[in-house]
Protein backbone atom coordinates (compact mmCIF):
# COMPACT_ATOMS: atom_id res chain seq x y z
CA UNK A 1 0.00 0.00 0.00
CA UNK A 2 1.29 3.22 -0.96
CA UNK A 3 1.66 6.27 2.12
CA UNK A 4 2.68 9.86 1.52
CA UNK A 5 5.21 10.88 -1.03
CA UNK A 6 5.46 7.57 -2.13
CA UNK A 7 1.77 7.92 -3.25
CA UNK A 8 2.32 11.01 -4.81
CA UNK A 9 5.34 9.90 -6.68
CA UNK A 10 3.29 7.14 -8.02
CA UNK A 11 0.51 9.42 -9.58
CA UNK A 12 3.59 11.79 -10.97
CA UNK A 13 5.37 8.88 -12.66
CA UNK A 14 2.10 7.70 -13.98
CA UNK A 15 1.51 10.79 -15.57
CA UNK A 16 4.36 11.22 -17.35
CA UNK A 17 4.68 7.75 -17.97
CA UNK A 18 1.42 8.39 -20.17
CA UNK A 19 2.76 11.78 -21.66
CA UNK A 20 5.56 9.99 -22.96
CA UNK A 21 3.36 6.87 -24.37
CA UNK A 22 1.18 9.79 -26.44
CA UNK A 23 4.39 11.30 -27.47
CA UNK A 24 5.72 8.54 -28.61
CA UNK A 25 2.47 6.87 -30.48
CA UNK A 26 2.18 10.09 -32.68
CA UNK A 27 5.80 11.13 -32.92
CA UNK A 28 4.96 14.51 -33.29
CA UNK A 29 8.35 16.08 -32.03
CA UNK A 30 11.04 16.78 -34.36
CA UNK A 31 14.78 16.41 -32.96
CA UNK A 32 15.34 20.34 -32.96
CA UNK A 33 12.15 20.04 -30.70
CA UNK A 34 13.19 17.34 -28.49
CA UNK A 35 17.00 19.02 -27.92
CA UNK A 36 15.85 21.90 -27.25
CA UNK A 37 13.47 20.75 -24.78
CA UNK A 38 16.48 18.59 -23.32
CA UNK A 39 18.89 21.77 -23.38
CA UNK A 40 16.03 23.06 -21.44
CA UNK A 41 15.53 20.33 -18.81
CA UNK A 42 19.41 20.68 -18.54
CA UNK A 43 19.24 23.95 -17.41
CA UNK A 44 15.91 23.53 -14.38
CA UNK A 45 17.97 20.36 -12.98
CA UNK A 46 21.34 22.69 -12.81
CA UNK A 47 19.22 25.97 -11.41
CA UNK A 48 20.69 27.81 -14.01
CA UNK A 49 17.02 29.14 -15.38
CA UNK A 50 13.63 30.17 -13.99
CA UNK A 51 10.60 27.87 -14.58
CA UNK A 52 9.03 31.41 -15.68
CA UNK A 53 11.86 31.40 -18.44
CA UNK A 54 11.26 27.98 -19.55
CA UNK A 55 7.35 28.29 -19.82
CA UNK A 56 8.17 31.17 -21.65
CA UNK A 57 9.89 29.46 -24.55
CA UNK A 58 8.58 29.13 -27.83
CA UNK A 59 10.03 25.48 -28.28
CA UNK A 60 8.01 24.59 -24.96
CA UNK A 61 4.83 26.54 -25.65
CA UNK A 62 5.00 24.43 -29.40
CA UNK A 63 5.12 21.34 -27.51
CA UNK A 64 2.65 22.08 -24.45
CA UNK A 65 0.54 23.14 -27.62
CA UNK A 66 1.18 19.99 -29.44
CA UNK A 67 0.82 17.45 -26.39
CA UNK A 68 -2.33 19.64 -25.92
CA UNK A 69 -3.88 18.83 -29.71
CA UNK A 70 -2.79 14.97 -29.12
CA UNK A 71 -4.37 14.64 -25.58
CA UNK A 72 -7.98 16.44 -27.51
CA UNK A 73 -7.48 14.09 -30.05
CA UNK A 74 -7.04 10.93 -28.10
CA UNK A 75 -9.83 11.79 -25.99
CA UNK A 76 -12.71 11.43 -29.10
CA UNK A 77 -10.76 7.88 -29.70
CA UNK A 78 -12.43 5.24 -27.26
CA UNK A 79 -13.70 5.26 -23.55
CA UNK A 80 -10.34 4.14 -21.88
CA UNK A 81 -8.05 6.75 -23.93
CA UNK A 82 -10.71 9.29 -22.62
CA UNK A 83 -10.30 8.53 -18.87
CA UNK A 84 -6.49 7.77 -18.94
CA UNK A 85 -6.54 11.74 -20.13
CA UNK A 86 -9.05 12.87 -17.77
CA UNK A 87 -6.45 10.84 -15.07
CA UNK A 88 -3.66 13.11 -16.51
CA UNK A 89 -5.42 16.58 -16.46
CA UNK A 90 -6.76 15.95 -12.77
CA UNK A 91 -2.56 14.96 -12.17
CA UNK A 92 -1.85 18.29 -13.92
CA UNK A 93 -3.96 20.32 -12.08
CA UNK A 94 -2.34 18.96 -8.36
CA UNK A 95 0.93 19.97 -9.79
CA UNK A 96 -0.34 22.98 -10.87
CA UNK A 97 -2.06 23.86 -6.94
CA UNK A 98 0.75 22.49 -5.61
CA UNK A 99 3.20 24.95 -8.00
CA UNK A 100 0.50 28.04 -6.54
CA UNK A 101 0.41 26.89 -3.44
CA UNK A 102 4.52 27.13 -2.93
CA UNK A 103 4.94 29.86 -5.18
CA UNK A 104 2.82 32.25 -3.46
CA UNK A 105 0.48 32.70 -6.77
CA UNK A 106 -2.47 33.68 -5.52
CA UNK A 107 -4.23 33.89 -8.97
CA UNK A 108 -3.10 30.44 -10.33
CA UNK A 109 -4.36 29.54 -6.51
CA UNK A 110 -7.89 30.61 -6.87
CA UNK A 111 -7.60 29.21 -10.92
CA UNK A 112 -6.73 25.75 -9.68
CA UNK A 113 -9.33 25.94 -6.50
CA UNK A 114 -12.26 26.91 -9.51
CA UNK A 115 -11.22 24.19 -11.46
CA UNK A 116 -11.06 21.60 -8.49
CA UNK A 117 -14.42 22.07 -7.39
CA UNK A 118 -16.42 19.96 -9.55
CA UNK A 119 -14.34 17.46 -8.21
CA UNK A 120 -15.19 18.28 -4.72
CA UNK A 121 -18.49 18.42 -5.11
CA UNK A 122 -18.50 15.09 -6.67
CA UNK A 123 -16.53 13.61 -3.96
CA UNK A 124 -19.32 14.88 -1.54
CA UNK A 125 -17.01 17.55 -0.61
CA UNK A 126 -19.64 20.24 -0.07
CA UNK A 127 -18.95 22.30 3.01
């Protein structure tokens, strides 16, 4: 049974254990694309750049942009494609509250929070 970070981890590796199975069905990154995204992995892991740089990028909005189009595409697919994507967006969002939340971003806070409480609600979360 999986406790704590260990739990987390698990739903993190799933995630982009996914990403990198849609990635890699439609091959839709070129190898400028994918060494430049490397170069830019490179440079988070040695501290040497903001993640506000990065997201900034035009080689990472392309492919947040392209993994975007694939994920909309594989969703009209079948059933099971649809709700191994829903799985990844709800894992994208707790990264995303979790980026607000030790960031100080009150904005992306409140954005995340808006877009967590259909969840809520459906988990009988109502007061």
């Amino acid at each position: 049974m999986l406790t704590g970070h260990a739990y987390a981890r698990a739903h993190l590796l799933t995630s982009a254990a996914l990403s990198a199975m849609l990635l890699l069905k439609h091959d839709q990154l070129d190898d400028d694309q994918r060494e430049k995204l490397c170069s830019l992995h490179k440079l988070i892991m040695n501290e040497q750049c903001s993640t506000d740089s990065v997201l900034g990028d035009t080689a990472m909005q392309q492919a947040m942009t392209t993994i975007a189009n694939l994920m909309d595409e594989e969703k009209k697919n079948n059933q099971t494609e649809s709700s191994w994507i829903g799985y990844m967006e709800q894992v994208s969002l707790m990264k995303m509250f979790l980026y607000a939340e030790r960031t100080g971003n009150w904005t992306l806070y409140l954005q995340c929070v808006r877009r967590m409480l259909p969840y809520f609600h459906a988990a009988g979360h109502l007061a």
